[in-house]
Structure formats: structure tokens, C-alpha cells
PDB file of N, CA and C in Angstrom:
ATOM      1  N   UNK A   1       0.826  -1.190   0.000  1.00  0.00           N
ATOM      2  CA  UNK A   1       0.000   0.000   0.000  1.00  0.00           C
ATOM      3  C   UNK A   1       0.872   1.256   0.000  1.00  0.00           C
ATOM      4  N   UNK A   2       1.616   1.520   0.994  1.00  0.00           N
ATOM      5  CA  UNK A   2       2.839   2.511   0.562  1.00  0.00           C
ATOM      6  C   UNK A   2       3.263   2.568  -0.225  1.00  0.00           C
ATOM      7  N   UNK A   3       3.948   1.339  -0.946  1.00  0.00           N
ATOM      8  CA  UNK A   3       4.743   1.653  -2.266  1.00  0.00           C
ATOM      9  C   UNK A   3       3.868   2.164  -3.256  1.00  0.00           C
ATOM     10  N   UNK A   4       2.407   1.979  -3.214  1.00  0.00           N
ATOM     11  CA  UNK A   4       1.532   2.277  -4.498  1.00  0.00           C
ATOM     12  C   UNK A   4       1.312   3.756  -4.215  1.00  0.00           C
ATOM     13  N   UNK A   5       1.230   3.930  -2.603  1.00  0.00           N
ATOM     14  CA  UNK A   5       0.855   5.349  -2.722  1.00  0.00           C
ATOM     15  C   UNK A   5       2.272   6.589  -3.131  1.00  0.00           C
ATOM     16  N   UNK A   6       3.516   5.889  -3.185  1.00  0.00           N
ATOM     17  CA  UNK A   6       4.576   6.341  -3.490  1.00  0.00           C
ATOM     18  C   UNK A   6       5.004   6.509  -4.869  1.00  0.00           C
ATOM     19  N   UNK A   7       4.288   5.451  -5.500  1.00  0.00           N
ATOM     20  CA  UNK A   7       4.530   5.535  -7.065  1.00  0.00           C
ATOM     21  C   UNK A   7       3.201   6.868  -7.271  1.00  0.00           C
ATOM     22  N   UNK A   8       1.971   6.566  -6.781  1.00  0.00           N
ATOM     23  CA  UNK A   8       0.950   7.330  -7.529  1.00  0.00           C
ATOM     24  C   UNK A   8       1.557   9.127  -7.189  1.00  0.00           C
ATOM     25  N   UNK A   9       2.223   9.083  -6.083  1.00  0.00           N
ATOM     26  CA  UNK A   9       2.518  10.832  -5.623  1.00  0.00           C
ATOM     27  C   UNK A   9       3.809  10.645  -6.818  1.00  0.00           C
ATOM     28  N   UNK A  10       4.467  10.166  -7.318  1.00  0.00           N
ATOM     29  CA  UNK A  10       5.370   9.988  -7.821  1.00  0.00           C
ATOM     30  C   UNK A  10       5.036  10.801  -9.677  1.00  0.00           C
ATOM     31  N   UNK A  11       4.186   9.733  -9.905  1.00  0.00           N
ATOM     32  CA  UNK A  11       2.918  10.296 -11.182  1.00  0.00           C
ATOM     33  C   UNK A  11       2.571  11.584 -11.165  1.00  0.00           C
ATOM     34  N   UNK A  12       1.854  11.629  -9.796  1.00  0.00           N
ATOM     35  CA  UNK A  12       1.552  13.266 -10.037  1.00  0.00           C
ATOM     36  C   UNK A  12       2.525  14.180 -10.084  1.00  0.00           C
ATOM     37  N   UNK A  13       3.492  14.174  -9.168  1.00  0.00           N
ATOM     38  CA  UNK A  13       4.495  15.124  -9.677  1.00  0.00           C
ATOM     39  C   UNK A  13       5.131  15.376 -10.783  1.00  0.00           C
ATOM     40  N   UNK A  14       4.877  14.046 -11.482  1.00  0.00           N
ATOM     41  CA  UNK A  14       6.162  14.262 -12.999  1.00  0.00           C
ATOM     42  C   UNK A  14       5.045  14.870 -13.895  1.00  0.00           C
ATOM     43  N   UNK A  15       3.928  14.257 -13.902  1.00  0.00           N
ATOM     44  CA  UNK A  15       2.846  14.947 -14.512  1.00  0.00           C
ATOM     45  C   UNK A  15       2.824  16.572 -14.463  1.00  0.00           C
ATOM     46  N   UNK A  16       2.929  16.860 -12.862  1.00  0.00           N
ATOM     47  CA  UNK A  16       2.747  18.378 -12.856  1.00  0.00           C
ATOM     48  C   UNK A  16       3.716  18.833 -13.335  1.00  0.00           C
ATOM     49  N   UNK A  17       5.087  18.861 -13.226  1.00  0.00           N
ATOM     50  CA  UNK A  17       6.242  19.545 -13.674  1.00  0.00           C
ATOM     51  C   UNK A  17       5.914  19.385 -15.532  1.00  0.00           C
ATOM     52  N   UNK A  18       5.597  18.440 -16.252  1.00  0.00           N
ATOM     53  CA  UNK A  18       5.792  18.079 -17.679  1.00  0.00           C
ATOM     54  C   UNK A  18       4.378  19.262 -18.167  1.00  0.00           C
ATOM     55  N   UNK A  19       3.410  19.278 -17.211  1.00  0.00           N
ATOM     56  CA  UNK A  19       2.588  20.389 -18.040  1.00  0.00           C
ATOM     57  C   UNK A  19       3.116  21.821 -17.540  1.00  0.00           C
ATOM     58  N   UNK A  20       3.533  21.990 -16.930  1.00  0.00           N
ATOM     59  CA  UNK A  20       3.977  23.600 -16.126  1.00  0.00           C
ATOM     60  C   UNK A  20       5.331  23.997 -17.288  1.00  0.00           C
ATOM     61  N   UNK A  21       5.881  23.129 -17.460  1.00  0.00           N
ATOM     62  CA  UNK A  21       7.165  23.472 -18.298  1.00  0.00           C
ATOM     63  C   UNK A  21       6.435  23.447 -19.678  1.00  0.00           C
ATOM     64  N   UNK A  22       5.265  22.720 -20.700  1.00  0.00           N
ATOM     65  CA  UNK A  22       4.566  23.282 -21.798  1.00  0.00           C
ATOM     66  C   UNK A  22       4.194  24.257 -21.682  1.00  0.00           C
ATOM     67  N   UNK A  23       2.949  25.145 -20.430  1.00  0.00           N
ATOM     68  CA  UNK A  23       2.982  25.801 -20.438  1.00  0.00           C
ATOM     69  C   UNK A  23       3.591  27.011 -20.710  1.00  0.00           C
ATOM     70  N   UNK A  24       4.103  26.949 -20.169  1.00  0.00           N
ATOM     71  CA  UNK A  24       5.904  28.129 -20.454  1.00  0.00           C
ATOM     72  C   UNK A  24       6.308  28.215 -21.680  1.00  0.00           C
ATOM     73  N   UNK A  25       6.419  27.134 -22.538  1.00  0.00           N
ATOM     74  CA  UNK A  25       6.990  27.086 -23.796  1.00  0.00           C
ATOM     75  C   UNK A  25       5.855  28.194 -24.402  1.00  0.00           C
ATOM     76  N   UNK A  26       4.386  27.834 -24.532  1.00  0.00           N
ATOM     77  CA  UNK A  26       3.182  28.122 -25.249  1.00  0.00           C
ATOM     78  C   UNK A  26       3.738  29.461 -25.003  1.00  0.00           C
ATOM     79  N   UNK A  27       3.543  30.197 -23.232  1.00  0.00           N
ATOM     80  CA  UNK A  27       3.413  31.828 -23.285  1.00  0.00           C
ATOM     81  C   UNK A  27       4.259  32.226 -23.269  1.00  0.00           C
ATOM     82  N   UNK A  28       5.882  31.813 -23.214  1.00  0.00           N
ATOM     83  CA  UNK A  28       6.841  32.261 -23.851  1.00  0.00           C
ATOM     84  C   UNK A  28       6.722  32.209 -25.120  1.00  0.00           C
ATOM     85  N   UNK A  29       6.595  31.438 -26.421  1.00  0.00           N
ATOM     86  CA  UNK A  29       5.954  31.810 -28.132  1.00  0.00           C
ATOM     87  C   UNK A  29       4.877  32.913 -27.856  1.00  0.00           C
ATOM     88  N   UNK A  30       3.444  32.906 -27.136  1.00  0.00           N
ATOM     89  CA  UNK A  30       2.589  33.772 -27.364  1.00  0.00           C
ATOM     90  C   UNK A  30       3.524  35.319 -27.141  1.00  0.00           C
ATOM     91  N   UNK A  31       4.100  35.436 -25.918  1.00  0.00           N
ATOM     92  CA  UNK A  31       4.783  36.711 -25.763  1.00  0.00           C
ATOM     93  C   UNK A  31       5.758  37.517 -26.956  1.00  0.00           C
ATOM     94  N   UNK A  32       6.713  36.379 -27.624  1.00  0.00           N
ATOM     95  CA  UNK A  32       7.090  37.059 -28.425  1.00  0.00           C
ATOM     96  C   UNK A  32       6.421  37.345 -29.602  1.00  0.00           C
ATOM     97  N   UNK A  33       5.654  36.389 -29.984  1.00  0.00           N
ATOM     98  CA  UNK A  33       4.765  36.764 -31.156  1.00  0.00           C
ATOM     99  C   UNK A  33       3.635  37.392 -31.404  1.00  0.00           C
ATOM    100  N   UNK A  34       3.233  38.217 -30.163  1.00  0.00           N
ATOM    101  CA  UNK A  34       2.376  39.582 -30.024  1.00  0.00           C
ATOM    102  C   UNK A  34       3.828  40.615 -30.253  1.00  0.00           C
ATOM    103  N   UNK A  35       4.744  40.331 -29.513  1.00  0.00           N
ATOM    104  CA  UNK A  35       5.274  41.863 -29.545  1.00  0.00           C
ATOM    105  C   UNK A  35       6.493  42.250 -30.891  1.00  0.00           C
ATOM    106  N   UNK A  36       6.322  40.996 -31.713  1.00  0.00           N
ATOM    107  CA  UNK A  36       6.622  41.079 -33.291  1.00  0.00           C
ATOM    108  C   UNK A  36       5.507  41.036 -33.944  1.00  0.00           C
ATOM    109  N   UNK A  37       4.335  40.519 -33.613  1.00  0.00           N
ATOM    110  CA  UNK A  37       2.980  41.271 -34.819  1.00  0.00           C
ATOM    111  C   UNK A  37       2.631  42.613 -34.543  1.00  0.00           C
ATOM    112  N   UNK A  38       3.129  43.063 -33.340  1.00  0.00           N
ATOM    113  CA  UNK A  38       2.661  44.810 -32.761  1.00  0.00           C
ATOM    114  C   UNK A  38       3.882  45.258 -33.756  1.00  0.00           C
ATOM    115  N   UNK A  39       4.719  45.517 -33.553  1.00  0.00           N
ATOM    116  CA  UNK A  39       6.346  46.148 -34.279  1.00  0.00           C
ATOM    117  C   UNK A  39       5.620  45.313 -35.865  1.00  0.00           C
ATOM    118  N   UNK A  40       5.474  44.412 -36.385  1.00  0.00           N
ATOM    119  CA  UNK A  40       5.355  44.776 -38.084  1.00  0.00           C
ATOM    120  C   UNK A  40       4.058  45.220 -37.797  1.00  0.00           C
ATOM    121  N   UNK A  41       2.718  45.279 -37.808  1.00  0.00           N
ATOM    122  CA  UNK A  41       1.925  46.153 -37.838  1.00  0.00           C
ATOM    123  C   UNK A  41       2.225  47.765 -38.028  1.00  0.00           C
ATOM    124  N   UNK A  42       3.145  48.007 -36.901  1.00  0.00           N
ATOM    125  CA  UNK A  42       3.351  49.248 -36.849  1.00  0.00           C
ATOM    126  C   UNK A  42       4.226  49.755 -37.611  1.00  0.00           C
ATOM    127  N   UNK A  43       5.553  48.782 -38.241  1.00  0.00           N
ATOM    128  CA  UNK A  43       6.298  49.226 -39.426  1.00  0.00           C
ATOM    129  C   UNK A  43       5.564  49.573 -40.931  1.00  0.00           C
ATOM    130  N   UNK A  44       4.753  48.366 -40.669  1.00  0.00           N
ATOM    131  CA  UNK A  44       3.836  48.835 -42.240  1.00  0.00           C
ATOM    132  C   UNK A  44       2.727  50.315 -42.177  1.00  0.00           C
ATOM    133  N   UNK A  45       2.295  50.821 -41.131  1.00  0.00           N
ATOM    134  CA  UNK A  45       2.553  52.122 -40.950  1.00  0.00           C
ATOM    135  C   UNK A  45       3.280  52.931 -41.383  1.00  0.00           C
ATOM    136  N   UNK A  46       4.222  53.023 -40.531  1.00  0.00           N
ATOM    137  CA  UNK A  46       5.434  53.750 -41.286  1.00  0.00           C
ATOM    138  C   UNK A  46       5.764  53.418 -43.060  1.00  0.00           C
ATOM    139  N   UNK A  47       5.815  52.445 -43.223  1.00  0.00           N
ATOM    140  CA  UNK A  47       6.220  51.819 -44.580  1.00  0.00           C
ATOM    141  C   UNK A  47       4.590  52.777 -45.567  1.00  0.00           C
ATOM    142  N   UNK A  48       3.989  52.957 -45.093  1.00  0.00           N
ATOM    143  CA  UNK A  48       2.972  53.845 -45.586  1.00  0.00           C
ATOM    144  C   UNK A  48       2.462  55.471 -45.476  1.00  0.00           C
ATOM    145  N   UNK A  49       3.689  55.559 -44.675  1.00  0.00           N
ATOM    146  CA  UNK A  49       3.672  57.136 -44.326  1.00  0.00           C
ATOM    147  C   UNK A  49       2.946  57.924 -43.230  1.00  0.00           C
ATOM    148  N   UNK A  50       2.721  56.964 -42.130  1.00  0.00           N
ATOM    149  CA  UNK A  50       2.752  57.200 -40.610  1.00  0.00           C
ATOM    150  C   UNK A  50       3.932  57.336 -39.949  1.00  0.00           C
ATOM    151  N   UNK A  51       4.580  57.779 -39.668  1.00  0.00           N
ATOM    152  CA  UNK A  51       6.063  58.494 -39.589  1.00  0.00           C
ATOM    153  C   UNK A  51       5.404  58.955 -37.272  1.00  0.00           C
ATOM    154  N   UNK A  52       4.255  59.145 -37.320  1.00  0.00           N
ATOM    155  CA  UNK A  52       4.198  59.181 -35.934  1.00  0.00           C
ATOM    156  C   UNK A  52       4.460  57.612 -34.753  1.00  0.00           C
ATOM    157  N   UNK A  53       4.248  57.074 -35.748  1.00  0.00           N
ATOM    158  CA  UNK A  53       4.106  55.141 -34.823  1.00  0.00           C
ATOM    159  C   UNK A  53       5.355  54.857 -34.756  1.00  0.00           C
ATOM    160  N   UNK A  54       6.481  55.661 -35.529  1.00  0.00           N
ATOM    161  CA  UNK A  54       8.128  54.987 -35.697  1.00  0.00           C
ATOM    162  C   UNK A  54       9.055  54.821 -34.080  1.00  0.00           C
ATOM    163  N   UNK A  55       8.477  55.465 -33.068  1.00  0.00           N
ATOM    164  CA  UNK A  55       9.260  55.752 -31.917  1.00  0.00           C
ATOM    165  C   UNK A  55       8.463  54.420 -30.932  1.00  0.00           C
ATOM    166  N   UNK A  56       7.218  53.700 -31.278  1.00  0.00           N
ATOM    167  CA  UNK A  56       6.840  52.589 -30.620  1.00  0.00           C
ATOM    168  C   UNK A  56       7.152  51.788 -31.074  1.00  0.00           C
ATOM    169  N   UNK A  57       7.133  51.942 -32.619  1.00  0.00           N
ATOM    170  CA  UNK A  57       7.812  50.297 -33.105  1.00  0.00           C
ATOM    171  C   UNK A  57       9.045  50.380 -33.249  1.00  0.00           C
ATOM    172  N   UNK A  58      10.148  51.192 -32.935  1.00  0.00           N
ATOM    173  CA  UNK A  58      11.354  51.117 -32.487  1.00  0.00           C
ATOM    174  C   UNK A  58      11.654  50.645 -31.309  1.00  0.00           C
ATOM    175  N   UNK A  59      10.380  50.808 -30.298  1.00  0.00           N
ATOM    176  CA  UNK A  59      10.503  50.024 -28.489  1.00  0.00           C
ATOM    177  C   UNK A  59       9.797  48.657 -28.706  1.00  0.00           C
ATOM    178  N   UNK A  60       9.269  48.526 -29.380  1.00  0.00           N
ATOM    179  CA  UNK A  60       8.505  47.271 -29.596  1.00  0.00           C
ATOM    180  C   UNK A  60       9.716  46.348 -30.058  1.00  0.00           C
ATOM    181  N   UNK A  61      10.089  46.626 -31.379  1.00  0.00           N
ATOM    182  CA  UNK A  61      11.411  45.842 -32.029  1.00  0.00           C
ATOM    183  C   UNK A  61      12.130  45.941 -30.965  1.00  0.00           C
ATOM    184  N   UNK A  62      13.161  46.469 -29.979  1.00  0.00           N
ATOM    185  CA  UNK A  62      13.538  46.520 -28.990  1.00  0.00           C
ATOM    186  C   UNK A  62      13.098  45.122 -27.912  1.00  0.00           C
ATOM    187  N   UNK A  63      12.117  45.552 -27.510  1.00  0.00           N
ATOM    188  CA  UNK A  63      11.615  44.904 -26.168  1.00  0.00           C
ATOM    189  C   UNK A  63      11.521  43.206 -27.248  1.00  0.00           C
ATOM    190  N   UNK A  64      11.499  43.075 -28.774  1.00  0.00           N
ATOM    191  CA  UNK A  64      10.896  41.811 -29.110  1.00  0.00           C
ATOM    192  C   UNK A  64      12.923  40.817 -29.300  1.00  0.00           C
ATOM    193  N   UNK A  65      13.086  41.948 -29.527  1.00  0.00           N
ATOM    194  CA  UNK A  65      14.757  41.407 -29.767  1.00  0.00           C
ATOM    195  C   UNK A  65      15.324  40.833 -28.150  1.00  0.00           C
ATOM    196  N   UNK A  66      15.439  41.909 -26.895  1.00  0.00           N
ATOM    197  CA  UNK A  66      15.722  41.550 -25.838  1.00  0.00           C
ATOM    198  C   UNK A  66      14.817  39.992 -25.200  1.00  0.00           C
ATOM    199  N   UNK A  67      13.768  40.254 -25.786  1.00  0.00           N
ATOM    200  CA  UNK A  67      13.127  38.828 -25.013  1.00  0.00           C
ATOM    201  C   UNK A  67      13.639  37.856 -25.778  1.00  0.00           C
ATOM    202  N   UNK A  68      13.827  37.643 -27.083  1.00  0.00           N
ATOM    203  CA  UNK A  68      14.376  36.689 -27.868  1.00  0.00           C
ATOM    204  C   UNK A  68      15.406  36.580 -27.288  1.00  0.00           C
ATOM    205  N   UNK A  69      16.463  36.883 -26.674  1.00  0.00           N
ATOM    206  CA  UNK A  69      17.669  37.061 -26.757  1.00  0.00           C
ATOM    207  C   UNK A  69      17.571  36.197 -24.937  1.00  0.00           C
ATOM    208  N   UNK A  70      16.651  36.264 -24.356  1.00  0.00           N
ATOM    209  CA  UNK A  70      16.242  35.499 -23.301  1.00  0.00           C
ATOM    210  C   UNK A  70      15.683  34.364 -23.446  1.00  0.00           C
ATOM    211  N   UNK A  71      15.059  34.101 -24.262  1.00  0.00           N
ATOM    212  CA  UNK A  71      14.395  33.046 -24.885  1.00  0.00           C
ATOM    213  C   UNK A  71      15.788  32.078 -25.422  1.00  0.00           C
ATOM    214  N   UNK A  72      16.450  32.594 -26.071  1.00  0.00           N
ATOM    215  CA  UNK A  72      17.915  31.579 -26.159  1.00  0.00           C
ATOM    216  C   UNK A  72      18.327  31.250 -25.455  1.00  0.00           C
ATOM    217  N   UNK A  73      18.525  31.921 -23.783  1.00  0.00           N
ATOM    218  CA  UNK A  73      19.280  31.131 -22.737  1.00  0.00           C
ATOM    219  C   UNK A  73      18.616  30.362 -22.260  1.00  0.00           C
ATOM    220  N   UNK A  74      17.422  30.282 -22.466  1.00  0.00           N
ATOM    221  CA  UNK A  74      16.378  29.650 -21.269  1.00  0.00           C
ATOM    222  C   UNK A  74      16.168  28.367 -22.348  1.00  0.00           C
ATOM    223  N   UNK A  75      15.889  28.091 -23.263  1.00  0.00           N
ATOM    224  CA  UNK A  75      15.691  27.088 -24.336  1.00  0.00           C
ATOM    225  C   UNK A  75      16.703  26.245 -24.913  1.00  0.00           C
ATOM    226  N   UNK A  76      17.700  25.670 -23.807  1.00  0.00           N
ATOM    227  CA  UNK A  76      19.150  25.303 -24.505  1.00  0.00           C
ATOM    228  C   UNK A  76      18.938  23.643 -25.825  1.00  0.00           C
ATOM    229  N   UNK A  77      18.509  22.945 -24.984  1.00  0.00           N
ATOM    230  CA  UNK A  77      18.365  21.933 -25.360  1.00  0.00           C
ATOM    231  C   UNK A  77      17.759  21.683 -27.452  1.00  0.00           C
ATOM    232  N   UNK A  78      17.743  20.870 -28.335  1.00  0.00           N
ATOM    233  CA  UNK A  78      17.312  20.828 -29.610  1.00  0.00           C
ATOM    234  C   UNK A  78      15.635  20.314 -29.518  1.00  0.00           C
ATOM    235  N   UNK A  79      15.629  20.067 -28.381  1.00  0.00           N
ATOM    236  CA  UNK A  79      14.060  19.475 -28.480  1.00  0.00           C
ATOM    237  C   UNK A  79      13.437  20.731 -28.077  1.00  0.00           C
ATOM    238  N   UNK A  80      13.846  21.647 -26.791  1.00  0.00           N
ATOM    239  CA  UNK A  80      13.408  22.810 -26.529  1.00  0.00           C
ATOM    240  C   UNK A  80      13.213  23.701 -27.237  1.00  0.00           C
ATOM    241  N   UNK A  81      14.067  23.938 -28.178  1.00  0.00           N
ATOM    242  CA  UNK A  81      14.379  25.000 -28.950  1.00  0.00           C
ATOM    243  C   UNK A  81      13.158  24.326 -29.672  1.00  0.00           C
ATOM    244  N   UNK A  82      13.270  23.643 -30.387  1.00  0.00           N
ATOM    245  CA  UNK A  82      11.974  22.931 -31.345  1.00  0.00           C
ATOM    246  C   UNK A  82      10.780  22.874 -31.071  1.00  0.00           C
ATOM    247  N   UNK A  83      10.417  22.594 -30.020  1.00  0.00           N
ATOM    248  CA  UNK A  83       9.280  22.666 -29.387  1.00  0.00           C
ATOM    249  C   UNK A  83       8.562  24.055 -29.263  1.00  0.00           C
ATOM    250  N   UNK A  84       9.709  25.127 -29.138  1.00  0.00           N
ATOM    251  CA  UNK A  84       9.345  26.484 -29.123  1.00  0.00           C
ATOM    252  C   UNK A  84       9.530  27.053 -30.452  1.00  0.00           C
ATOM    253  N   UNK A  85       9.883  26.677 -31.410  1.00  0.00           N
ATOM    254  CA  UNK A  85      10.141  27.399 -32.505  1.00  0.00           C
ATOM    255  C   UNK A  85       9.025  26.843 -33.191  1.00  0.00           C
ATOM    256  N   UNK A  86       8.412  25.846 -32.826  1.00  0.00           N
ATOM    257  CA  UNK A  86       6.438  25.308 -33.274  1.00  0.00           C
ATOM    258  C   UNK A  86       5.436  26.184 -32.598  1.00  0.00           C
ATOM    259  N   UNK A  87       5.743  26.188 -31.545  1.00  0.00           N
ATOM    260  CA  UNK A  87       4.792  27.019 -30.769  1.00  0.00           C
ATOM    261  C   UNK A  87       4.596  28.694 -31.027  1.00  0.00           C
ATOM    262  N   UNK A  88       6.078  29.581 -31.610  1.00  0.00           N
ATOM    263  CA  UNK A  88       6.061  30.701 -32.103  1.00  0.00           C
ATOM    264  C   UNK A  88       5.588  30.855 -33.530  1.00  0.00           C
ATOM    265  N   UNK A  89       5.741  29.843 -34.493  1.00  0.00           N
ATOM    266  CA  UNK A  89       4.943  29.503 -36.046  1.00  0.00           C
ATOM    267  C   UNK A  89       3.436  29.635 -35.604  1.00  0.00           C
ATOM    268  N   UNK A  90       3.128  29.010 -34.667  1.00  0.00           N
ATOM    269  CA  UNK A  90       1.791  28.582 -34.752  1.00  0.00           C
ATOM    270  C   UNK A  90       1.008  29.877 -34.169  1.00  0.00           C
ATOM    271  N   UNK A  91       1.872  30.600 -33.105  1.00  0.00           N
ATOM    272  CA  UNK A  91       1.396  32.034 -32.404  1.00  0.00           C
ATOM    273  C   UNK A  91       1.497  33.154 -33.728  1.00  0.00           C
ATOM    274  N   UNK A  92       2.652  32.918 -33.885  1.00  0.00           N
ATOM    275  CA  UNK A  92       2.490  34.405 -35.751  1.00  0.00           C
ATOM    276  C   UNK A  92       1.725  33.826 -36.842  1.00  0.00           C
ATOM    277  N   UNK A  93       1.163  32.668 -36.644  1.00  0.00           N
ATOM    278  CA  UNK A  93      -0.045  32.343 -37.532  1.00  0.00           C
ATOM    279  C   UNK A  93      -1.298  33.041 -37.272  1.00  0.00           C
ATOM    280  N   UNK A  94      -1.189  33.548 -36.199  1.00  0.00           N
ATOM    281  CA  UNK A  94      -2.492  34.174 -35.824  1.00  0.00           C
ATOM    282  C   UNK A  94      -2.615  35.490 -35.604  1.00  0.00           C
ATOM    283  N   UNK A  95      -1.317  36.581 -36.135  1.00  0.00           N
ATOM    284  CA  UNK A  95      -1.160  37.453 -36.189  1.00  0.00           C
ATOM    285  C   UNK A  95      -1.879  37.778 -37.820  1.00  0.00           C
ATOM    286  N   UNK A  96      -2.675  38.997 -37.169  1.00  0.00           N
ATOM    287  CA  UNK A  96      -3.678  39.805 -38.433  1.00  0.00           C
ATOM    288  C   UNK A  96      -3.068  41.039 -38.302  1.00  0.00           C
TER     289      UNK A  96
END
């Protein structure tokens, strides 16, 4: 009876850690791929002669480069990286 109740707490934990770490992957892709559909949105502005939006999508490109640039340390592994480089395709798929 112990040992079963040791394996089943055992289950749940690996369970919880394996969805908490997808998680993360998903809203780490969702994060960067709002704040690169905000910055091209707002370049094609400019690219059209809104010349006022150029000083946000200069902080936007900014803030989307620095998180990327976090997103590399934190994602070392080839499965990680992969796993997140599906999850950011699938988030700028849904950029309008």
C-alpha cells in the first residue's frame, strides 16, 4: 500500500512539472509573437507614411529582440528550442 501510494505521488508530480514546463513554452511563443505582430503592424505604418508610430515600433522591435535574446538562454536543449520554434509559427499564424 505505501509503495503504491509512493509511485501514484510519484505520477503526479512528474505529470505536474511536464505540463507547467509546456505551459511556459506556449506563453513564452505567445509573448514574443504579439510583440513582433505589434512592431510589423506598426512598421507597415510607417512603410505607408505614418512616420508618428516609428518611436513605438522602435521600443517594440527593442523589447521583441531583448526577449528573444532570453528566450535563447532559457531554451538550450534541440528538443526545446523545437518545441518552441512550433509554438512561435503557430502564435504568428495568428497574427492579423
Amino acid at each position: 500500500m505505501k509503495k503504491s501510494i509512493t509511485v501514484f505521488g510519484a505520477m503526479v508530480f512528474a505529470t505536474l512539472i511536464l505540463t507547467s514546463c509546456g505551459s511556459t513554452v506556449e506563453s513564452d511563443a505567445k509573448k514574443l509573437a504579439e510583440l513582433q505582430c505589434k512592431s510589423q503592424k506598426l512598421s507597415q505604418k510607417i512603410l505607408a507614411g505614418d512616420m508618428s508610430v516609428s518611436a513605438e515600433s522602435m521600443s517594440l522591435a527593442a523589447d521583441a529582440a531583448k526577449f528573444s535574446q532570453e528566450i535563447k538562454g532559457k531554451y538550450t536543449t534541440d528538443e526545446e528550442k523545437k518545441r518552441f520554434s512550433e509554438a512561435l509559427l503557430k502564435e504568428m499564424g495568428n497574427c492579423k
